[in-house]
Protein backbone atom coordinates (compact mmCIF):
# COMPACT_ATOMS: atom_id res chain seq x y z
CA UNK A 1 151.47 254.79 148.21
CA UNK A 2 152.59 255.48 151.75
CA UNK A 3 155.78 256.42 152.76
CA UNK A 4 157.72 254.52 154.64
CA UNK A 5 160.28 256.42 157.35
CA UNK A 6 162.17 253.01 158.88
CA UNK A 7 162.03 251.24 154.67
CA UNK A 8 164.89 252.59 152.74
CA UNK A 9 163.45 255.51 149.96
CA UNK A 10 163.81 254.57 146.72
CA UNK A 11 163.93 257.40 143.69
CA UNK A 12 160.59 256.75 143.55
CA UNK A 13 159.42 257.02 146.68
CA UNK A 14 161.57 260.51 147.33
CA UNK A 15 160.35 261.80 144.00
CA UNK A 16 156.54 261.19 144.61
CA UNK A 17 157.02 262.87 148.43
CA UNK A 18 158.49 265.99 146.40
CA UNK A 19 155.71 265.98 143.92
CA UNK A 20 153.05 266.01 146.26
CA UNK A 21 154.83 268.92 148.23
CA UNK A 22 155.33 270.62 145.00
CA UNK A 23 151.36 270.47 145.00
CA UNK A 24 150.89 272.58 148.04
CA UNK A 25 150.81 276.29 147.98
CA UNK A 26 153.26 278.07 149.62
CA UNK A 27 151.16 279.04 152.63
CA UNK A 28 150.64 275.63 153.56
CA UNK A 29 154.29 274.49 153.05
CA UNK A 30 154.72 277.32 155.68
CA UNK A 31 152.29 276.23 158.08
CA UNK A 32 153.64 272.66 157.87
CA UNK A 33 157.59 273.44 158.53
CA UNK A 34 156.44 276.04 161.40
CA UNK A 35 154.00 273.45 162.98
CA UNK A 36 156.99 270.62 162.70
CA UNK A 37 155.40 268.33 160.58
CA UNK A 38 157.42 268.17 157.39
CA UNK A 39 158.42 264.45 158.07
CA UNK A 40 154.54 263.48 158.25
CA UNK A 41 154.80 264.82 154.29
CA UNK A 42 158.80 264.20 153.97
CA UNK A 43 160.04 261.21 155.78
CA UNK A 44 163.08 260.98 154.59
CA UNK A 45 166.75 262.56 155.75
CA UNK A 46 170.39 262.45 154.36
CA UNK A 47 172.38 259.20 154.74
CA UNK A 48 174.21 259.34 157.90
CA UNK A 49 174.70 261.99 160.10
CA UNK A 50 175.69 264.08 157.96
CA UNK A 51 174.43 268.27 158.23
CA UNK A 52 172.39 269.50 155.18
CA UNK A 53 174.34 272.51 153.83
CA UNK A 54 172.71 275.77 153.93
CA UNK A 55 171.94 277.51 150.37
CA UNK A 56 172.30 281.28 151.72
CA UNK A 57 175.19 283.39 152.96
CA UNK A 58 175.47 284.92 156.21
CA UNK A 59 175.30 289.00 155.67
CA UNK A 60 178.46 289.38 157.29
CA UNK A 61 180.12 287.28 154.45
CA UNK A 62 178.65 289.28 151.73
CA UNK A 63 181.16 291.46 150.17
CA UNK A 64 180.40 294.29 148.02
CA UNK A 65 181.02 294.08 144.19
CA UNK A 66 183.53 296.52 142.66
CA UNK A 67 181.55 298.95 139.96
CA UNK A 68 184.56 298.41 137.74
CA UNK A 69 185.32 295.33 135.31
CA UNK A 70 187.21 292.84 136.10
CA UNK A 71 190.26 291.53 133.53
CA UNK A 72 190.66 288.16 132.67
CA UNK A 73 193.00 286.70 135.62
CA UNK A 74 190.78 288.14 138.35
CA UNK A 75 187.71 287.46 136.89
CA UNK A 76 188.90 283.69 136.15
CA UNK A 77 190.31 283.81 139.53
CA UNK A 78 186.61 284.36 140.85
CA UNK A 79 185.14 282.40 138.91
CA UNK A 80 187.32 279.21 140.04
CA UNK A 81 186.66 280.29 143.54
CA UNK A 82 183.07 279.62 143.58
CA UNK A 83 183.21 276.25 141.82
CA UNK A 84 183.08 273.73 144.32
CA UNK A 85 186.06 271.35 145.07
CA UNK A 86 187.49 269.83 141.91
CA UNK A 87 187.09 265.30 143.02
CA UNK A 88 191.13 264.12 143.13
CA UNK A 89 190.38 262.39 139.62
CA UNK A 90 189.37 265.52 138.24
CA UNK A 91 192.26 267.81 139.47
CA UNK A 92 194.88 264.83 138.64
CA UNK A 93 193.05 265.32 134.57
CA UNK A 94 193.10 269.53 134.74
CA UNK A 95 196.77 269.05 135.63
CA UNK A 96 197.73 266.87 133.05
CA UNK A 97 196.68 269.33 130.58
C-alpha cells in the first residue's frame, strides 16, 4: 500500500506507516530524520497548524526533588499539578462531588 500525503490518512494507513518504522533499527531511523526524509516514510502531520508538543523538559525547568517525604496535601498537590487540564465537563463532575 502506498501512502498517500495530499489523501486524508485513515487509522490504517497511519498505523501501517508506524509499523513499518517500528521495523527499522534505530540507526536508520537516525539517518532518515538527519537526512530529512521522514515524510518519504511518514507522510502524515497534525490537523491544522497546530505545533506538536515536545515530550522533554528544558534543564532550566528541572527542579530538584526534596530527599524528604512528602505528606498527603503536598504530595496530592503535586500530583494534581502534573495531570493535564481537567475538559470543562470533567471539572463541572469533580465539583459536584
Amino acid at each position: 500500500m502506498q501512502l498517500d500525503a495530499n489523501a486524508p490518512a485513515s487509522l490504517g494507513a497511519v498505523v501501517e506507516a508506524v509499523t513499518r518504522l517500528s521495523t527499522l533499527g534505530e540507526a536508520k531511523i537516525l539517518e532518515i530524520v538527519s537526512a530529512g526524509k521522514i515524510a518519504e516514510h511518514f507522510p502524515y502531520k497534525p490537523l491544522g497548524n497546530e505545533a506538536v508538543p515536545s515530550d522533554t523538559t528544558a534543564e532550566e525547568d528541572l527542579v530538584e526533588a526534596s530527599a524528604l517525604p512528602l505528606n498527603k496535601k503536598p504530595r496530592d498537590a503535586l500530583l494534581h499539578a502534573s495531570l493535564p487540564a481537567a475538559t470543562p465537563e470533567k471539572r463541572r463532575a469533580s465539583l459536584k462531588r
